[in-house]
Protein backbone atom coordinates (compact mmCIF):
# COMPACT_ATOMS: atom_id res chain seq x y z
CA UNK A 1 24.35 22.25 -11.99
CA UNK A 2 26.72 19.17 -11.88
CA UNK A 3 25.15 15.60 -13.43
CA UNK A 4 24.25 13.74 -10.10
CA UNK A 5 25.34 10.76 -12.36
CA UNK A 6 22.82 7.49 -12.87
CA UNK A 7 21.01 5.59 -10.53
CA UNK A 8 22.18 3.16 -8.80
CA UNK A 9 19.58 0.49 -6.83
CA UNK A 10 20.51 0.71 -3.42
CA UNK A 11 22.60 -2.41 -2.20
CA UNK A 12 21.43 -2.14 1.80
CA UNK A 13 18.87 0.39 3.66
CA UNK A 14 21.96 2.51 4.49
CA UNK A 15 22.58 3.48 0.20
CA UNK A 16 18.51 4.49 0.26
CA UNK A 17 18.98 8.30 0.57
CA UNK A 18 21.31 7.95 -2.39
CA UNK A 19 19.08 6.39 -4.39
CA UNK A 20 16.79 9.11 -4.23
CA UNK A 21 18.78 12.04 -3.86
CA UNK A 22 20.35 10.81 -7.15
CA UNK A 23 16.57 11.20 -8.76
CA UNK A 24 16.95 14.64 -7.32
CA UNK A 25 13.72 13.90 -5.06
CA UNK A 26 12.96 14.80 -1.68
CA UNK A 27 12.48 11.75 -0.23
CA UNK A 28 10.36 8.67 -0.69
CA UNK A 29 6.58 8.28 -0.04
CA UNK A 30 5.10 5.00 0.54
CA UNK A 31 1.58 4.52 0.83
CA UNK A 32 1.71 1.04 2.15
CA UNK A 33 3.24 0.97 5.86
CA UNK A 34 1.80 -0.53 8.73
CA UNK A 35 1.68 0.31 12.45
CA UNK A 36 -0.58 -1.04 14.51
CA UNK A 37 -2.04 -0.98 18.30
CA UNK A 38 0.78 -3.19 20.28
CA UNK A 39 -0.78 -6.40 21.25
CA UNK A 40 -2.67 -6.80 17.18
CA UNK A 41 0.87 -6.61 16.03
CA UNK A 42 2.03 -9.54 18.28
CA UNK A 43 -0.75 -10.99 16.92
CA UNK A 44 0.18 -10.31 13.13
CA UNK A 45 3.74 -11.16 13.81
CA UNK A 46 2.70 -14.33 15.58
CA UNK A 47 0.59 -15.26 11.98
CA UNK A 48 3.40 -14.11 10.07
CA UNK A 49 5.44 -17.15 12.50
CA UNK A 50 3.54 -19.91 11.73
CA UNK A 51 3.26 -19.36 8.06
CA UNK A 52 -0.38 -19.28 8.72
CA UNK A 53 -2.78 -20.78 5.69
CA UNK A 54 -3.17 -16.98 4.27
CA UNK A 55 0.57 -16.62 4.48
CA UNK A 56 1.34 -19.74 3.01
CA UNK A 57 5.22 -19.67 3.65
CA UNK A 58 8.02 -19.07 5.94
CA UNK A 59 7.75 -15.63 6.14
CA UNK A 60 10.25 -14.15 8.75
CA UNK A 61 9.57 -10.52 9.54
CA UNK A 62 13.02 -8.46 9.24
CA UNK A 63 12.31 -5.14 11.49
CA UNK A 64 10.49 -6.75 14.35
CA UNK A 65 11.43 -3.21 16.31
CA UNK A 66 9.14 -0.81 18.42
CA UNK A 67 7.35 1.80 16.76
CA UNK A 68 9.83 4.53 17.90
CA UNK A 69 12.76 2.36 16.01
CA UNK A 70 10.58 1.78 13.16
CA UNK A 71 9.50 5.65 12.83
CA UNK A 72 13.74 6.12 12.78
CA UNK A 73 14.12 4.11 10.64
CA UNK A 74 12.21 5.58 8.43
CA UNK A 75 13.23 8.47 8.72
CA UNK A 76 16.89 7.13 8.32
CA UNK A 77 15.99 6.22 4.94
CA UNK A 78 14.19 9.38 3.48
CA UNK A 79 10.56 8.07 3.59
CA UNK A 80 8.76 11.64 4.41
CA UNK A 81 5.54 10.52 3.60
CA UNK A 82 4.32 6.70 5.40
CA UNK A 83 1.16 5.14 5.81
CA UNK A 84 -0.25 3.72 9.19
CA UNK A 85 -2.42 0.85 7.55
CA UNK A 86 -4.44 -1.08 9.57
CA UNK A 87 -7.24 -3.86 9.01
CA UNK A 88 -10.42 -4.91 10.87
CA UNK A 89 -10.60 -8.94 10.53
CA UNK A 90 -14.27 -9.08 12.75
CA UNK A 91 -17.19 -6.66 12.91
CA UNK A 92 -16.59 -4.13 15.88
CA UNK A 93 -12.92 -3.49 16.15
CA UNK A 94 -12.34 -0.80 13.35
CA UNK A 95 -13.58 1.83 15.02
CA UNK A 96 -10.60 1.48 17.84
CA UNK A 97 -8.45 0.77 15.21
CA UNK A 98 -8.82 3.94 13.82
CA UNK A 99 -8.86 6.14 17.05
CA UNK A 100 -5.41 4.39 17.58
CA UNK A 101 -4.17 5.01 13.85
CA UNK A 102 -5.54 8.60 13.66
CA UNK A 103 -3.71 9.46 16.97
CA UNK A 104 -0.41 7.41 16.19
CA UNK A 105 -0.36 10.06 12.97
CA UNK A 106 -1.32 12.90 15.08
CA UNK A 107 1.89 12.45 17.02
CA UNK A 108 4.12 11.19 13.71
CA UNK A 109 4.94 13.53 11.65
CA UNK A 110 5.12 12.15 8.19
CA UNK A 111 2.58 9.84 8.57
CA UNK A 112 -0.82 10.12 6.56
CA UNK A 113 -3.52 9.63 9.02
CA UNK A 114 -4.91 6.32 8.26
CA UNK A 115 -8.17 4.55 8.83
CA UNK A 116 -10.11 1.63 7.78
CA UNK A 117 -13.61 -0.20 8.15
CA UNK A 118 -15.63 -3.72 7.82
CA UNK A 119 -18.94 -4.59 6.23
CA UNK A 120 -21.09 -3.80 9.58
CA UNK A 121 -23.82 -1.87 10.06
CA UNK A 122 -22.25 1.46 12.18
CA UNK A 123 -19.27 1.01 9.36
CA UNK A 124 -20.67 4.80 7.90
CA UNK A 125 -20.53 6.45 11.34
CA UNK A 126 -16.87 5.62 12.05
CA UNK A 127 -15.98 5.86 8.51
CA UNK A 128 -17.91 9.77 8.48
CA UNK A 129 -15.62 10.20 12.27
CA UNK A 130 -12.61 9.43 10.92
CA UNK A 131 -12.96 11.44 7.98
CA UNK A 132 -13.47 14.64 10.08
CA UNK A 133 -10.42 13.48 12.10
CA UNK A 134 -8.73 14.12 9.16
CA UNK A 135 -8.14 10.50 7.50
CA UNK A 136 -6.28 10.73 4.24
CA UNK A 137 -6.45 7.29 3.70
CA UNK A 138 -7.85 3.59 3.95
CA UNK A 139 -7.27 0.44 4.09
CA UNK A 140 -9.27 -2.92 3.87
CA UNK A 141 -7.59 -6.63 3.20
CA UNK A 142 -10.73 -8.34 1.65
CA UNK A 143 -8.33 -11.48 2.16
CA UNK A 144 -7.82 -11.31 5.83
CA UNK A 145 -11.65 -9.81 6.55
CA UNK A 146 -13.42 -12.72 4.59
CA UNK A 147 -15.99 -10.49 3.11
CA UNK A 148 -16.99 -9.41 -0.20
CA UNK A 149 -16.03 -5.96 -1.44
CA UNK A 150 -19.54 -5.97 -2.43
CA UNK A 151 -21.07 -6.00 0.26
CA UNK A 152 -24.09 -4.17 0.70
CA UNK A 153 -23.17 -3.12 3.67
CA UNK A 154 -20.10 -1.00 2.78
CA UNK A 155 -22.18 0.51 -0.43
CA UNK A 156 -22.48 3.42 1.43
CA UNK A 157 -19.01 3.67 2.56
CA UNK A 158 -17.79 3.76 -0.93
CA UNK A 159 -19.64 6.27 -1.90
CA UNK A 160 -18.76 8.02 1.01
CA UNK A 161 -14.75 7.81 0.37
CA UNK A 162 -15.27 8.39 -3.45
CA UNK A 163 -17.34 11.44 -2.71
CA UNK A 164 -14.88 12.69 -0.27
CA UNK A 165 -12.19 11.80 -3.09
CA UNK A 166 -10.01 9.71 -0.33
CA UNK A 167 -7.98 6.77 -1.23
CA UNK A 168 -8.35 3.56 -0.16
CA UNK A 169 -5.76 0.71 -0.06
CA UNK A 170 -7.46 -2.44 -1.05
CA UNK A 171 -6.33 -5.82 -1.13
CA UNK A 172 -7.93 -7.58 -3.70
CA UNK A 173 -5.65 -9.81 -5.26
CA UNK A 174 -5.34 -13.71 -5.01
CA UNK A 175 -1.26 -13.43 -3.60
CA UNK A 176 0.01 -14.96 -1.48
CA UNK A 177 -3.47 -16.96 -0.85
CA UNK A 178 -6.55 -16.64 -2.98
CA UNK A 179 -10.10 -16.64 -1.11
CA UNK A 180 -13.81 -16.48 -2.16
CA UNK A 181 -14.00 -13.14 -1.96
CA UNK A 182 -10.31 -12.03 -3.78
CA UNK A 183 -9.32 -11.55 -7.39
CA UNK A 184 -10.31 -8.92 -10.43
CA UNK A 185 -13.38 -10.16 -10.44
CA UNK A 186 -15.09 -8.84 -7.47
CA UNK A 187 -12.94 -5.77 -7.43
CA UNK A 188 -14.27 -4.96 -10.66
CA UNK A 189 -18.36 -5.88 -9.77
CA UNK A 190 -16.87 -3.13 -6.79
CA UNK A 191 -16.16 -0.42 -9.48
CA UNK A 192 -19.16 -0.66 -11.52
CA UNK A 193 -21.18 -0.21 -8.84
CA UNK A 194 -18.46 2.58 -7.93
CA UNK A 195 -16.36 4.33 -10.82
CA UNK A 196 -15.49 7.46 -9.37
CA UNK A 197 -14.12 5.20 -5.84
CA UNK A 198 -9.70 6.15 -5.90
CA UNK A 199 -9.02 2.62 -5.14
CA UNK A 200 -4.97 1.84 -4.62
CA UNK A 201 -4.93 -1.62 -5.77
CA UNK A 202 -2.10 -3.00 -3.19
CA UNK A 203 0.49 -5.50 -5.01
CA UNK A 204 0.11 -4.60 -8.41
CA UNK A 205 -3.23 -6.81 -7.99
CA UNK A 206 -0.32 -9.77 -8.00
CA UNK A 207 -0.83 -12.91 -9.13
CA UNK A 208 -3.45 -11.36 -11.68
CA UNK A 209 -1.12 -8.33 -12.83
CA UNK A 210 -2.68 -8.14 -16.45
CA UNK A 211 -6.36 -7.75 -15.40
CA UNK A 212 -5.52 -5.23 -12.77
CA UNK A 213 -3.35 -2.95 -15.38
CA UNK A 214 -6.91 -3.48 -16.98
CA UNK A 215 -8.66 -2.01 -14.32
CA UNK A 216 -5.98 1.26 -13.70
CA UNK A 217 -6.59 1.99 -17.25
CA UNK A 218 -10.82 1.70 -17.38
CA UNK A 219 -10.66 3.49 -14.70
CA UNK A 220 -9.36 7.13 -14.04
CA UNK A 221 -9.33 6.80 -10.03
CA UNK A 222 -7.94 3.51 -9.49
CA UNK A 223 -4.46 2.94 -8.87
CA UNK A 224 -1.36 0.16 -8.05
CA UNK A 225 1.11 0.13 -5.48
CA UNK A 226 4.14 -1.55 -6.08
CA UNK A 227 4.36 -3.74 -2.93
CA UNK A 228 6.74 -6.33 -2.66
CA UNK A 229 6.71 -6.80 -6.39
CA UNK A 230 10.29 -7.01 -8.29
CA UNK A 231 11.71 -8.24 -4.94
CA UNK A 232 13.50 -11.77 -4.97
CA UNK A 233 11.19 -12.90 -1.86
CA UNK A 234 7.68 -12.00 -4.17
CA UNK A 235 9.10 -13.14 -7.83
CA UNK A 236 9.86 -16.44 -6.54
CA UNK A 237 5.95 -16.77 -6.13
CA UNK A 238 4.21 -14.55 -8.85
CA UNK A 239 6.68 -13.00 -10.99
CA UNK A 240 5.28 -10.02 -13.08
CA UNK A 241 4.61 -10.43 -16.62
CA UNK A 242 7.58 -8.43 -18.34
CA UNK A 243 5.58 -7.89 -21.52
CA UNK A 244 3.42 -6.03 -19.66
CA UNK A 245 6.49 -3.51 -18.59
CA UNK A 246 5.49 -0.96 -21.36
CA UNK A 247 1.99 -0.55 -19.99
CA UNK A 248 3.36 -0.60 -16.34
CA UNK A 249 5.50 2.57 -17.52
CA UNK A 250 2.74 4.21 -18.72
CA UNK A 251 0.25 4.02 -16.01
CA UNK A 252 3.31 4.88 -13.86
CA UNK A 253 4.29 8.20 -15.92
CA UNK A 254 0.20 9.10 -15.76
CA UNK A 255 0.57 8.95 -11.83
CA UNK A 256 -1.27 5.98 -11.41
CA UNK A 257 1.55 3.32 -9.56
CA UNK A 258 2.68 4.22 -6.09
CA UNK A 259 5.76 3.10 -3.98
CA UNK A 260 4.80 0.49 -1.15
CA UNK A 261 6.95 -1.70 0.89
CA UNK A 262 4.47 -3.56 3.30
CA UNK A 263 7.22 -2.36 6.35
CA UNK A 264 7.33 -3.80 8.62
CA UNK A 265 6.04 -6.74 8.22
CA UNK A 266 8.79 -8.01 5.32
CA UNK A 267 11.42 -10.90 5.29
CA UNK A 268 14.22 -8.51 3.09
CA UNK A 269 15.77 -4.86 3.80
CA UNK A 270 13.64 -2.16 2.46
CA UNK A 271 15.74 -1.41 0.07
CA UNK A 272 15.05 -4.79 -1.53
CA UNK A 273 11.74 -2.76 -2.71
CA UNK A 274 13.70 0.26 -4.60
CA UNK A 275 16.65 -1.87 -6.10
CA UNK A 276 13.71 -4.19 -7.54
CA UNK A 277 12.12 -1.18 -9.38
CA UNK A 278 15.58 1.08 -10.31
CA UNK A 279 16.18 -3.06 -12.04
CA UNK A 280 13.12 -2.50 -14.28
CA UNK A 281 14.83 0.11 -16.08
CA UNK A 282 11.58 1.99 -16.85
CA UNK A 283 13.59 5.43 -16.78
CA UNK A 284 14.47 7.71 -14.34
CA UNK A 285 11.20 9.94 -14.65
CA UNK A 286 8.99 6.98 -13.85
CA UNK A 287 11.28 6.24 -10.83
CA UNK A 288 10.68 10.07 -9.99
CA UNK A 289 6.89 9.55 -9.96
CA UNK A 290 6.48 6.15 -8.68
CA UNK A 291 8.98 7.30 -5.31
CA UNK A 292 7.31 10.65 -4.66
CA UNK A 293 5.57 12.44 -7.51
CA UNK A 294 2.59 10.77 -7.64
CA UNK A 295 2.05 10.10 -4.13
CA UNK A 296 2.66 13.87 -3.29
CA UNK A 297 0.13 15.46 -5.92
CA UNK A 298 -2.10 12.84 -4.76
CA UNK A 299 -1.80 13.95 -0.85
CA UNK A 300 -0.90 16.86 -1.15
CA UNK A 301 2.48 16.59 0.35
CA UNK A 302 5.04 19.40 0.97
């Protein structure tokens, strides 16, 4: 079998399948993708415009397509395996969100069916629905909802998802704008009360890296996704710690860091995202695990 040769971070979106064909993978899976009902995404985009006080800066979204474009796009690059995150903000809209999520995947292929919830009292109903629609995976923004993860109105939610062992992206971290309700702090009061809950801890936990690689090590179901970290746009703000590389590597070889992007909603090419981790020069087996190992034992993929 001939040496495909080293890796090479890919310059534009166009060198992507390269970069991964090179780690003799598949194709890419990233857990952190959005697509969202029409007129909430002009709404998001519209935020995103005004550098609204959880954005905190110019922030000017790059693939501002349709979802047909974006889908290509995708596919252009090699990403097999793509979220469909999307967010309640107020009680009562999550349950439309995910009859619009769940269907989008339905009619995707590729995409993990995708669902998420709010601290409201009919939050186990939908949550229990979209489970026997076939979700694979959540998503709550504890940043954009305003609520605590603690909640005692989502206790039985958690127990729900970690009972049904299905992931949840959380964001939990302080980046780009810290609330109340955000940091390590009341993620971890979350994961005492929950230990067993797979939590994907979006953004490497970012700005509070070290006591998030804390948390992915206490506990066996919680992991990181990697996005927007190690891009130019994100290290400007919260750069990671690169003494903390060698523990990064390991929770990465033990399947515990996934790829994400945040696509669309980015101000850099995709491939921005790979070149910034192939730069780490972690080794070519943690690049094979972050990209698509990881992701695919944990989903199941083909």
């Amino acid at each position: 079998m001939t040496d495909p040769g080293p890796v090479i971070p890919p310059a534009a979106d166009e060198r992507v399948p390269e970069f991964y064909r090179t780690l003799g993978l598949p194709g890419l899976a990233d857990v952190h993708v959005h697509f969202l009902p029409p007129r909430l995404l002009r709404r998001v985009w519209a935020y995103f415009d005004a550098a609204g006080p959880l954005v905190g800066t110019e922030w000017p979204i790059l693939y501002r397509w349709s979802d047909a474009d974006r889908v290509a796009h995708l596919r252009r690059l090699g990403v097999r395996a793509f979220s469909a995150l999307a967010y309640a903000h107020r009680p009562g809209m999550a349950a439309e969100l995910n009859r619009w999520t769940l269907e989008f995947a339905h009619d995707t292929p590729g995409c993990l069916a995708s669902a998420t919830f709010f601290p409201e009292p009919g939050a186990p109903g939908y949550v229990e629905a979209a489970l026997a629609g076939g979700a694979k995976l959540f998503k709550v923004h504890v940043q954009v909802g305003g609520f605590a993860p603690t909640d005692p109105t989502l206790d039985q939610v958690w127990g729900m998802l970690a009972d049904a062992g299905v992931p949840v992206v959380v964001h939990a971290g302080h980046a780009p704008v810290g609330t109340a309700h955000t940091g390590p702090g009341p993620f971890a009061a979350l994961l005492a009360r929950h230990p067993r809950l797979p939590a994907v801890v979006a953004h490497l936990g970012a700005p509070d890296y070290r006591a998030f690689l804390d948390l992915a090590e206490a506990y066996e179901h919680v992991r990181l996704d990697t996005t927007m970290a190690f891009t130019p746009f994100f290290d400007q703000f919260v750069p990671f710690p690169t003494d903390e590389l060698p523990r990064l590597r390991e929770l990465g070889l033990a399947g515990k860091v996934l790829l994400g992007s945040d696509f669309p909603n980015i101000p850099y090419p995709y491939a921005d995202q790979l070149t910034g981790l192939a730069r780490l020069d972690l080794g070519d087996d943690w690049l094979r695990a972050v990209c698509w190992d990881s992701a695919a034992a944990l989903f199941d993929l083909p």
